[in-house]
C-alpha atoms as a PDB file:
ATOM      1  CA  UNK A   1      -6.466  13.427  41.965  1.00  0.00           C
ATOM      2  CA  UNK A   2      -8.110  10.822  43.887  1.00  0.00           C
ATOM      3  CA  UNK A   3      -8.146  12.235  47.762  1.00  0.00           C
ATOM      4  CA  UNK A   4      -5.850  15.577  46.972  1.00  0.00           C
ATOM      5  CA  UNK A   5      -8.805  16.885  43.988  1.00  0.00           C
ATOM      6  CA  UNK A   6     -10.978  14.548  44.341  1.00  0.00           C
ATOM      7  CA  UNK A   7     -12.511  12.285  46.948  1.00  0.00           C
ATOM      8  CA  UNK A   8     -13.708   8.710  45.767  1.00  0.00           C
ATOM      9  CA  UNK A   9     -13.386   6.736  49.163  1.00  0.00           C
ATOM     10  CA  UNK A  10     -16.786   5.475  48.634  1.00  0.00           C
ATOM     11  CA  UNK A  11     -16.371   3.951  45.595  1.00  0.00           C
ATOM     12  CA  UNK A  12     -12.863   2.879  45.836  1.00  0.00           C
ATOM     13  CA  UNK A  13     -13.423   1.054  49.333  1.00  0.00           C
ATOM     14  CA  UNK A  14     -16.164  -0.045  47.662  1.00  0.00           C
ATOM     15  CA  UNK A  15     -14.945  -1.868  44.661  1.00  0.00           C
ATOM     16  CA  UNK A  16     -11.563  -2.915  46.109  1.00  0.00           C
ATOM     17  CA  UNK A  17     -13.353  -4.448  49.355  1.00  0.00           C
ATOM     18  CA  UNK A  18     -15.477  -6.529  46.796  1.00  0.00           C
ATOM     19  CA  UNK A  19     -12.159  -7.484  44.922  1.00  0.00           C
ATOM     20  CA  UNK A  20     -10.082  -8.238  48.223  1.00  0.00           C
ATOM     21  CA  UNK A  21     -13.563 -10.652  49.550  1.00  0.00           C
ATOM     22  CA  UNK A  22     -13.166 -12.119  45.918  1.00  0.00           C
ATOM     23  CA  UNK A  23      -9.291 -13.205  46.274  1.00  0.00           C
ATOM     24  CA  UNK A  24      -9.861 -14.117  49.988  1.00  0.00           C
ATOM     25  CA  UNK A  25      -7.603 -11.405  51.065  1.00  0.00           C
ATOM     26  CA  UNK A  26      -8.199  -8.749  54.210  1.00  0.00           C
ATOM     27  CA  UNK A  27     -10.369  -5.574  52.432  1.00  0.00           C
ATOM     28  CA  UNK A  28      -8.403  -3.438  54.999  1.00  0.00           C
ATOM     29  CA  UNK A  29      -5.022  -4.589  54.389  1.00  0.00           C
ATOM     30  CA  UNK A  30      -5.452  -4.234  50.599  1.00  0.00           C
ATOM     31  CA  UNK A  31      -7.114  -1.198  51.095  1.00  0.00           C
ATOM     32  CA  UNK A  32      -3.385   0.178  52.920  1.00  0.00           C
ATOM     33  CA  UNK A  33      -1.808  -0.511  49.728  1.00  0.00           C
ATOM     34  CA  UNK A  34      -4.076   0.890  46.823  1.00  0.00           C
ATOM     35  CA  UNK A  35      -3.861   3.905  47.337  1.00  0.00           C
ATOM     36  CA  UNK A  36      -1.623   5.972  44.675  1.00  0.00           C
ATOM     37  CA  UNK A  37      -1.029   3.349  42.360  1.00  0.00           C
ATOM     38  CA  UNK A  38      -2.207   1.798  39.184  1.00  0.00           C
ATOM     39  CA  UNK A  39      -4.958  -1.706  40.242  1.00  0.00           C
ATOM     40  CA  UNK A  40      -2.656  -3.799  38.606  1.00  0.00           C
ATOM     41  CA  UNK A  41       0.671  -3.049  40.263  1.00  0.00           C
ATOM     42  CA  UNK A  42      -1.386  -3.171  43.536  1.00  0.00           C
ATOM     43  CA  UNK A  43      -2.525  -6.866  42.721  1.00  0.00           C
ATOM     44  CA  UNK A  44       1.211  -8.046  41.562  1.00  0.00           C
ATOM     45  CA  UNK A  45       1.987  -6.675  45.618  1.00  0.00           C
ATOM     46  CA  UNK A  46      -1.070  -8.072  47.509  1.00  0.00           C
ATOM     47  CA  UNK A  47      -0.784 -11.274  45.054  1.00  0.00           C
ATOM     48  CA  UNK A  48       2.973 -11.596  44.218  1.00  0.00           C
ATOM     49  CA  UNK A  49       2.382 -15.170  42.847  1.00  0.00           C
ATOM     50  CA  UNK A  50      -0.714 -14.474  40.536  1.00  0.00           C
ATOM     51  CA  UNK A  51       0.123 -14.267  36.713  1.00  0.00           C
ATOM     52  CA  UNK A  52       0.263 -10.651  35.359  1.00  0.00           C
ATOM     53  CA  UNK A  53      -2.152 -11.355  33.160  1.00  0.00           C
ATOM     54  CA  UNK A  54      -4.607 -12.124  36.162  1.00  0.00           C
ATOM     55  CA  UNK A  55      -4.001  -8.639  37.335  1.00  0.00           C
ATOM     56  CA  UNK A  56      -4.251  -6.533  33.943  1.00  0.00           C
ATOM     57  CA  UNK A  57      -7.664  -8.506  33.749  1.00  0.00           C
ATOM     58  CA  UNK A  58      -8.996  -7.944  37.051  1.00  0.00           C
ATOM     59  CA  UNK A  59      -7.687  -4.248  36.427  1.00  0.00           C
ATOM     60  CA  UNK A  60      -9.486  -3.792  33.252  1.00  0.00           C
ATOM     61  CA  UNK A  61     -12.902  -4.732  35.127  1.00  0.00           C
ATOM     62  CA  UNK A  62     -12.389  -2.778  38.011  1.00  0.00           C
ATOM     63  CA  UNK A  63     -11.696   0.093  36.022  1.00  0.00           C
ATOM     64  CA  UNK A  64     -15.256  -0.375  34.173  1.00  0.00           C
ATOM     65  CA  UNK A  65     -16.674  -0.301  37.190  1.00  0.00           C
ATOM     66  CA  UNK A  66     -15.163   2.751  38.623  1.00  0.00           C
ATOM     67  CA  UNK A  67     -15.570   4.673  35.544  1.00  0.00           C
ATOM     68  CA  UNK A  68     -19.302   3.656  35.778  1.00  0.00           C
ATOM     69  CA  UNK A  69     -20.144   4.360  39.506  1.00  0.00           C
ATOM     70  CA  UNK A  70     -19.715   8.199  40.478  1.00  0.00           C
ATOM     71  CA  UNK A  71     -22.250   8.360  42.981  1.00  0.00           C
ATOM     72  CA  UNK A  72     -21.007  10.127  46.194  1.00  0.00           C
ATOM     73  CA  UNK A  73     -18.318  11.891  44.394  1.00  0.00           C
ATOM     74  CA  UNK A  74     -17.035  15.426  45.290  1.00  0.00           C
ATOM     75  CA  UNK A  75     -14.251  17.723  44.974  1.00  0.00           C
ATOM     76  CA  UNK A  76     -11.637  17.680  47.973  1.00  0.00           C
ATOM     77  CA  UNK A  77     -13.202  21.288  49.890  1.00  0.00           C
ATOM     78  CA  UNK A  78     -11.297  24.323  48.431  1.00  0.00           C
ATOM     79  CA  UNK A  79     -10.352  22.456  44.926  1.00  0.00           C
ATOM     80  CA  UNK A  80     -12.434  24.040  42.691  1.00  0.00           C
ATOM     81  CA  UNK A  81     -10.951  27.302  43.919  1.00  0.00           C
ATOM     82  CA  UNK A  82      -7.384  26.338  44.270  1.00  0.00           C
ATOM     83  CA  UNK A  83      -7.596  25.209  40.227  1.00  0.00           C
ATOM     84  CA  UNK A  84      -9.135  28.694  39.355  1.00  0.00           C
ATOM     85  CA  UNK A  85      -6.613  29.944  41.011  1.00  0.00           C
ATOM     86  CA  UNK A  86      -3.815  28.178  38.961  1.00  0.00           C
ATOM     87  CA  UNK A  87      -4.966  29.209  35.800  1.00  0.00           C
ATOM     88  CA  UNK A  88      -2.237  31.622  34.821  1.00  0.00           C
ATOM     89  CA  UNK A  89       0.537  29.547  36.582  1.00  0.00           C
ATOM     90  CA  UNK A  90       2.069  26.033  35.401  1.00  0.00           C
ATOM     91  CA  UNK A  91       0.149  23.581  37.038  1.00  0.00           C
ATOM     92  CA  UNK A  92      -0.581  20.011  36.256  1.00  0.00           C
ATOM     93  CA  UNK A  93      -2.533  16.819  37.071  1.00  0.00           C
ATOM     94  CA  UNK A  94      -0.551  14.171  37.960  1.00  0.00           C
ATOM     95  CA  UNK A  95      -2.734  10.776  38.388  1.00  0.00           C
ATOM     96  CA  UNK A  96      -2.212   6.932  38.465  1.00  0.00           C
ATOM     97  CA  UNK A  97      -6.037   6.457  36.905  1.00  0.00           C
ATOM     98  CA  UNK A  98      -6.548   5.986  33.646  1.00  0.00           C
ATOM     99  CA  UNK A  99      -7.417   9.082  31.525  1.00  0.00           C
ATOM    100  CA  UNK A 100     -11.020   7.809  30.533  1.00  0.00           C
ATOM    101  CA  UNK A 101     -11.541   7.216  35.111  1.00  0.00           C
ATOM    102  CA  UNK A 102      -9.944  10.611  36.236  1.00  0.00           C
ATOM    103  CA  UNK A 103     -11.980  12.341  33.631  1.00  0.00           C
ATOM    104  CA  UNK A 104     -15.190  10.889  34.805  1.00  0.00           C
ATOM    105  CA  UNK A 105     -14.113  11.975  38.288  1.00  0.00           C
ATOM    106  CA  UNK A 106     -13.284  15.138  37.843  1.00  0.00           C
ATOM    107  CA  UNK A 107     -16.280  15.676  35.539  1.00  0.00           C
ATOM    108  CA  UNK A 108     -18.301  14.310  38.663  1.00  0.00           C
ATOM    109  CA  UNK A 109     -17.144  16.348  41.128  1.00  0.00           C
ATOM    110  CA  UNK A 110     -17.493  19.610  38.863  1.00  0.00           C
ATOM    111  CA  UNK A 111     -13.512  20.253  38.109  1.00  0.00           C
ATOM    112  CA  UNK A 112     -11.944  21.077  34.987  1.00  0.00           C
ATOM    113  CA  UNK A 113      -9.170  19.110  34.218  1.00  0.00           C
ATOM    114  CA  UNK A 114      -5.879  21.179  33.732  1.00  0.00           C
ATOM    115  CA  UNK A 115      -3.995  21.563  30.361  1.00  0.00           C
ATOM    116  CA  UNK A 116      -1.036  19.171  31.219  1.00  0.00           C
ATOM    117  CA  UNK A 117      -2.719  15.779  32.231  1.00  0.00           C
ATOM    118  CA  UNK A 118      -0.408  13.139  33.044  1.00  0.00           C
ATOM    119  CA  UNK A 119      -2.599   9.540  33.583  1.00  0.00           C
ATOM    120  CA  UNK A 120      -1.857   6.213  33.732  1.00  0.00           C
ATOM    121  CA  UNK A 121      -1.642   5.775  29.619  1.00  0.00           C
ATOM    122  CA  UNK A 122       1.390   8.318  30.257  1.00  0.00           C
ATOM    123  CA  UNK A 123       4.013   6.310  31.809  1.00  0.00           C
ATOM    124  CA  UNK A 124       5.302   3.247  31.825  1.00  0.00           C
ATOM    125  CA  UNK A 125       5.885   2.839  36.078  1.00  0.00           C
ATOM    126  CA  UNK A 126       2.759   4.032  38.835  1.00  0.00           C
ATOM    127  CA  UNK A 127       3.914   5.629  41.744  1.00  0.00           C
ATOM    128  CA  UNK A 128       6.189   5.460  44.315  1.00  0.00           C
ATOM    129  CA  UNK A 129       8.068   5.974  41.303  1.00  0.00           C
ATOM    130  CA  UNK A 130       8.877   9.446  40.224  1.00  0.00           C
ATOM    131  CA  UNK A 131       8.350   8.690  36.265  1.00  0.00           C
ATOM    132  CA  UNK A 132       4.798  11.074  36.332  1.00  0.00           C
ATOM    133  CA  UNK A 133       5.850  13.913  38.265  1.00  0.00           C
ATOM    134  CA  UNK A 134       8.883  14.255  35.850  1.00  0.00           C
ATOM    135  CA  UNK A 135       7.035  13.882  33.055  1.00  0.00           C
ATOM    136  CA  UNK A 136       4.676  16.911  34.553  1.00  0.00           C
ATOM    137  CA  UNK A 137       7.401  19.117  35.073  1.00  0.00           C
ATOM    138  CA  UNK A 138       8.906  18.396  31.254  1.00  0.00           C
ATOM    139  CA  UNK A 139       5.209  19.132  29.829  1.00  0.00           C
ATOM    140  CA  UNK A 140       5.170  21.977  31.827  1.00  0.00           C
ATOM    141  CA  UNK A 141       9.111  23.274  31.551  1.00  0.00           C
ATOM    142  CA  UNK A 142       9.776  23.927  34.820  1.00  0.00           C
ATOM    143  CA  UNK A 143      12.695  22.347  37.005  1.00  0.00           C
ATOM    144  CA  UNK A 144      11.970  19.533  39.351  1.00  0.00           C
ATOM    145  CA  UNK A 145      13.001  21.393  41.955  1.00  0.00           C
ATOM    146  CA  UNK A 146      11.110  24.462  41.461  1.00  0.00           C
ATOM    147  CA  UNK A 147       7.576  22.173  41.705  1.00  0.00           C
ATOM    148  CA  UNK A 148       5.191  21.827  45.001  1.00  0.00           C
ATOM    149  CA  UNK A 149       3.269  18.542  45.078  1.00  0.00           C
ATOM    150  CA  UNK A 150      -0.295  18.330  46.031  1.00  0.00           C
ATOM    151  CA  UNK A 151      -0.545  14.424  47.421  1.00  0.00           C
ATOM    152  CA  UNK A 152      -2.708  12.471  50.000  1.00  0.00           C
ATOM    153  CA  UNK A 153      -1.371   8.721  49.925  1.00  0.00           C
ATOM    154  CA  UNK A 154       2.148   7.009  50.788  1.00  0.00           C
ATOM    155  CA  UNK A 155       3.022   6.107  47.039  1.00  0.00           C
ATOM    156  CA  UNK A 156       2.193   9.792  45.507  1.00  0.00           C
ATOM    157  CA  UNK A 157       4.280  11.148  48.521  1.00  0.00           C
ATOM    158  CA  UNK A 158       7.281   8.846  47.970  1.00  0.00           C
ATOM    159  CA  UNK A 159       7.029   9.571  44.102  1.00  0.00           C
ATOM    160  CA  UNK A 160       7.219  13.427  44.678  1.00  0.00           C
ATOM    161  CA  UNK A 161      10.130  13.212  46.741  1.00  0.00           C
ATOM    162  CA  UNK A 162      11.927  11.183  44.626  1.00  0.00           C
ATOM    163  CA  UNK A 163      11.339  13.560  41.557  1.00  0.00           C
ATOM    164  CA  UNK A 164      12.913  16.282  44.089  1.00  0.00           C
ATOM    165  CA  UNK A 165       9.862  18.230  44.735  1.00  0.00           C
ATOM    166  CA  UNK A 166       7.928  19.762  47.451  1.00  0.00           C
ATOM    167  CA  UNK A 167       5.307  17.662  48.938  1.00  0.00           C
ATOM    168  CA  UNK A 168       1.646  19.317  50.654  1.00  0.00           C
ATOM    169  CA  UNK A 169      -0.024  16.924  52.089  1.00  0.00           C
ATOM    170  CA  UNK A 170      -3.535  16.702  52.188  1.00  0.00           C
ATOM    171  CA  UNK A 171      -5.755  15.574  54.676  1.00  0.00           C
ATOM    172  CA  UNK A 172      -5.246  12.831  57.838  1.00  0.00           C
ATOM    173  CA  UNK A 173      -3.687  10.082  55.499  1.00  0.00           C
ATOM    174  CA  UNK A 174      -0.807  12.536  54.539  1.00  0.00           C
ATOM    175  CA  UNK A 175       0.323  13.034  57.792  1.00  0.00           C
ATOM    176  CA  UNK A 176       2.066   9.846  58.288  1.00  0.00           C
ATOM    177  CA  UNK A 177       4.121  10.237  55.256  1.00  0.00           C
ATOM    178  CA  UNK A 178       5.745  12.811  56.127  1.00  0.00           C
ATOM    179  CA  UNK A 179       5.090  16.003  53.638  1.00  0.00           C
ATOM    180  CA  UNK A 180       6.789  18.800  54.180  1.00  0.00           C
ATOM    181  CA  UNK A 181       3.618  20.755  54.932  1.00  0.00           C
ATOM    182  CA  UNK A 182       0.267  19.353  55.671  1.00  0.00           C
ATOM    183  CA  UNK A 183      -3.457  20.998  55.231  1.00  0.00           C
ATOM    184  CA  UNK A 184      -6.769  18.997  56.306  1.00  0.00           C
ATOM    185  CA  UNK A 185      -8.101  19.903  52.466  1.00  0.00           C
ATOM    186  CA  UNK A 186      -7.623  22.645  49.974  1.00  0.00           C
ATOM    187  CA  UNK A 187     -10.403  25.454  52.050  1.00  0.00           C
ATOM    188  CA  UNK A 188      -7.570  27.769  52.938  1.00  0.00           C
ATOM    189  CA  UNK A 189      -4.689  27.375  50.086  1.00  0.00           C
ATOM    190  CA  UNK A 190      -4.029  30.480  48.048  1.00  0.00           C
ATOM    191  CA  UNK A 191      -1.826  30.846  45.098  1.00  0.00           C
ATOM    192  CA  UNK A 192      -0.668  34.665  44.349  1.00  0.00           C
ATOM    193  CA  UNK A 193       0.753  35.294  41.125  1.00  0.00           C
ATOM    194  CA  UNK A 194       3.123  38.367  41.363  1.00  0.00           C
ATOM    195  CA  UNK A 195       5.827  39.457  38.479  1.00  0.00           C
ATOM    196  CA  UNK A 196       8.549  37.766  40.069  1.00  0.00           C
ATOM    197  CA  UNK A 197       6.882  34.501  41.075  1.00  0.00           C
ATOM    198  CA  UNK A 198       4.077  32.225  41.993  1.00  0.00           C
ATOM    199  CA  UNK A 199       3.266  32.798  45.766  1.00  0.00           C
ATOM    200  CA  UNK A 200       1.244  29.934  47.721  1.00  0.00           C
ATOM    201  CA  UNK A 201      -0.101  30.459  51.134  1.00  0.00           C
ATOM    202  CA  UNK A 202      -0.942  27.371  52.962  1.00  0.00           C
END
């Protein structure tokens, strides 16, 4: 969702630069690792000594406050259209947020939330692991093999390649991950749906 569907950089450099000043860590070092996961596995790897507790708290708050603040929040260009275009083809939403967050962010940035909705509440490990990409496909009954990953950061990227899918990657971030295709947004991505298959054009 977040920077594939969605783009939340204000708010999330925003909150998580406040949160980094408040443990006395470097905003843009933590900032290199959020991205992708779930708060609190980010906080057990910037803070590997910090009781888990500490970091299911913290979480809690910041998701409050993310949830709350939706100003400057937009769809990724072209997602609005790519979703539309989806709707007679197996497609899900595959997230590390929470489902109360990527609702209010998708709600925000005028994007209807797909059928299958896989959130944090979902699974019990955030990406890199695979868990809610395979979870996706099972909703969705369609091999692993068979899906093509929409995915911006270094976690959701790892995770979709370890679930043996496709990866687009989508925008500058993406790049250094190494998808195995790579668009600046979602402007100029098509999906076709023909008798004997789903087409997309990149």
């Amino acid at each position: 969702m977040d920077g594939t569907l969605v783009d939340s950089s204000a708010v999330v450099e925003r909150v998580w630069t406040d949160w980094a000043l408040a443990n006395d860590l470097e905003p843009a070092e933590v900032l290199e690792v959020v991205h992708g996961r779930q708060g609190h596995e980010s906080m057990a790897i910037l803070l590997p000594n910090r009781a888990p507790e500490q970091n299911l708290a913290d979480n809690r708050a910041l998701l409050e406050r993310e949830t709350a603040e939706l100003d400057g929040i937009v769809e990724i260009t072209g997602a609005a259209s790519l979703l539309r275009s989806l709707a007679g083809a197996p497609h899900a939403l595959v997230t590390s947020a929470t489902r109360p967050l990527a609702t209010a962010r998708m709600n925000a940035s005028g994007l209807a939330i797909p059928r299958v909705a896989v959130t944090a509440e979902n699974v019990l490990a955030s990406k890199p692991d695979p868990e809610g990409f395979l979870v996706a496909a099972a909703a969705l009954d369609v091999p692993a093999a068979e899906c093509v990953v929409f995915e911006d950061s270094g976690a959701g990227i790892a995770a979709a390649r370890a679930a043996g899918m496709r990866v687009v990657g989508v925008g500058t971030m993406a790049e250094r991950h190494g998808p195995d295709w790579l668009v600046p947004d979602l402007a100029d991505v098509r999906v076709g749906i023909h008798e004997d298959g789903i087409e997309l054009v990149l």
